[in-house]
C-alpha atoms as a PDB file:
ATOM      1  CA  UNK A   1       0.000   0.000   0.000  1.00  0.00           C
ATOM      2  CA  UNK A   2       1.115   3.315  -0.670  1.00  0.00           C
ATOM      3  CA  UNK A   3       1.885   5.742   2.245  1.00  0.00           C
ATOM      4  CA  UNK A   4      -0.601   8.419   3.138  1.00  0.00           C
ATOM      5  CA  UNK A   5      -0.277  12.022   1.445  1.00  0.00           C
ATOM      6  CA  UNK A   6       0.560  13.316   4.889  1.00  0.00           C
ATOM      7  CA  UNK A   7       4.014  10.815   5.071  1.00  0.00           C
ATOM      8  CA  UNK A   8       5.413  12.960   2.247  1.00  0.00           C
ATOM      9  CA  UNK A   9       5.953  15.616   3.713  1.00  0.00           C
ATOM     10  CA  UNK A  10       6.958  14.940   7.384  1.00  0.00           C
ATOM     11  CA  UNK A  11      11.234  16.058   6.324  1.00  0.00           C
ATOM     12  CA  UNK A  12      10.023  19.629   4.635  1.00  0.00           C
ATOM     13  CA  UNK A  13      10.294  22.721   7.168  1.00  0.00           C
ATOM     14  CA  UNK A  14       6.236  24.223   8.003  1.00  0.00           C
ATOM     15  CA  UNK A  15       6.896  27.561   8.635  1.00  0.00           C
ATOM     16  CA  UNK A  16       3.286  28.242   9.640  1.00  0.00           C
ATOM     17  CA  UNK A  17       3.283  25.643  12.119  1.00  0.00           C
ATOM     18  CA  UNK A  18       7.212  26.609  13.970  1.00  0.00           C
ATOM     19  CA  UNK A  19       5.559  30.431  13.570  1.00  0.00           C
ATOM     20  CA  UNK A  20       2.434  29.301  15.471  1.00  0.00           C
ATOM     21  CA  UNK A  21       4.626  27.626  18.076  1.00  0.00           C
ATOM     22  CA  UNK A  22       6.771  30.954  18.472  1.00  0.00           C
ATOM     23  CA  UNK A  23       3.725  33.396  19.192  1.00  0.00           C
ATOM     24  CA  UNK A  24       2.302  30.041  21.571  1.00  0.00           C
ATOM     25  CA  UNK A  25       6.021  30.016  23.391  1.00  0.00           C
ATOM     26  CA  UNK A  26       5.959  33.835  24.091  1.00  0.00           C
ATOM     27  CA  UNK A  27       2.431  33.964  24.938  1.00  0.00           C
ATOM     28  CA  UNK A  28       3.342  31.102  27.584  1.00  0.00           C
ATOM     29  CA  UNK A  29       6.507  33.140  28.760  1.00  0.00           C
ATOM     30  CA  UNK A  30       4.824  36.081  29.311  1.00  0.00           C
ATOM     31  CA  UNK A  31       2.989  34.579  32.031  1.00  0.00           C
ATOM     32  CA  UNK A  32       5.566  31.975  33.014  1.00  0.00           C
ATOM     33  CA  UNK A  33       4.695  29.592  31.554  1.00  0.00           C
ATOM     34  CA  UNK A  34       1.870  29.226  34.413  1.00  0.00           C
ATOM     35  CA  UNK A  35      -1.355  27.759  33.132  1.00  0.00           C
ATOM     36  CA  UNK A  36      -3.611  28.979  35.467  1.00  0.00           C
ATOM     37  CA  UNK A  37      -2.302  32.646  34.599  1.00  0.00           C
ATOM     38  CA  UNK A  38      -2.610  31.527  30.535  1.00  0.00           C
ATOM     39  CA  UNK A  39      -6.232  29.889  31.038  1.00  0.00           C
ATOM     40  CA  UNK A  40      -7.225  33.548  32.917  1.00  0.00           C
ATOM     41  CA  UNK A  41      -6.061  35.002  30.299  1.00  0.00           C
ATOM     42  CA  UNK A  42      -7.104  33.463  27.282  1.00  0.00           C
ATOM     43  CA  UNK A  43     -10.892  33.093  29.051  1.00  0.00           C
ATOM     44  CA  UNK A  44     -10.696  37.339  29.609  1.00  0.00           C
ATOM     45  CA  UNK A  45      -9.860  37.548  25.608  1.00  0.00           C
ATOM     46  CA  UNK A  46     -13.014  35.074  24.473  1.00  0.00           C
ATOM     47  CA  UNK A  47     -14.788  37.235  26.713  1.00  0.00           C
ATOM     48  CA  UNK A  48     -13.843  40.811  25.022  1.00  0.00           C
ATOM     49  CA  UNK A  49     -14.196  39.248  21.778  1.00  0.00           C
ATOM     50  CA  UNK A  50     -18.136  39.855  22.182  1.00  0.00           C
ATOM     51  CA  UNK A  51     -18.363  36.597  19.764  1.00  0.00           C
ATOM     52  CA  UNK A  52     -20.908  34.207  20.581  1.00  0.00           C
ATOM     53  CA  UNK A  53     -20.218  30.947  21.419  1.00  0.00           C
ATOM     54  CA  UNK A  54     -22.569  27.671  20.384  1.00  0.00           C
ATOM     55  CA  UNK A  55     -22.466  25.015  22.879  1.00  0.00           C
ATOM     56  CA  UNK A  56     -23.962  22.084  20.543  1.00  0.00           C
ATOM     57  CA  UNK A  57     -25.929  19.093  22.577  1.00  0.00           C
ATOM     58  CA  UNK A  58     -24.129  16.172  22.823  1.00  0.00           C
ATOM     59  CA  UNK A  59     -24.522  13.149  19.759  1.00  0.00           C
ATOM     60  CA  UNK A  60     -26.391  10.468  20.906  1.00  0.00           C
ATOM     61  CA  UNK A  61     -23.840   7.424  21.593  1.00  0.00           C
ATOM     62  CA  UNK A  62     -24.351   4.692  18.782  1.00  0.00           C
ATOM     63  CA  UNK A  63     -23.598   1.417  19.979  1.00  0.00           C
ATOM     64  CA  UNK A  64     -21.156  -0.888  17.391  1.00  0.00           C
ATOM     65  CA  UNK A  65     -21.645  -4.513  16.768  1.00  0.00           C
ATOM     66  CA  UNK A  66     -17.958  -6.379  18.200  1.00  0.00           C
ATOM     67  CA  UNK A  67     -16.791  -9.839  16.739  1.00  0.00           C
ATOM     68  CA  UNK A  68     -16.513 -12.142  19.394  1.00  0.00           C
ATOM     69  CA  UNK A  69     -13.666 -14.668  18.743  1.00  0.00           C
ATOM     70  CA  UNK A  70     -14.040 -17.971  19.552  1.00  0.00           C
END
């Protein structure tokens, strides 16, 4: 079988995804990399946003059929 698309490109550099780590890194530092602190803070910014969040119910739970071995 051939590998999956996403196998081909694991050696090439993603500069979108080490720039999203950078901003992630100094947003950590800047509060010490204390969780509480960045949880605080990232609840305060959802809050100033004025968006509106959806909470969606949750799916109903589908039961699957399992093979029993013998």
């Amino acid at each position: 079988m051939a590998p999956s698309d996403d196998r081909l490109n694991d050696d090439l550099p993603d500069h979108i995804v080490d720039e999203i780590r950078d901003v992630r890194s100094a947003h950590a530092a800047s509060f010490g990399f204390d969780i509480a602190r960045i949880v605080a803070d990232m609840k305060a910014k959802d809050a100033a946003s004025g968006d509106r969040l959806v909470s969606l119910p949750p799916k109903p739970v589908r039961h699957r059929r399992v093979a029993v071995k013998e």
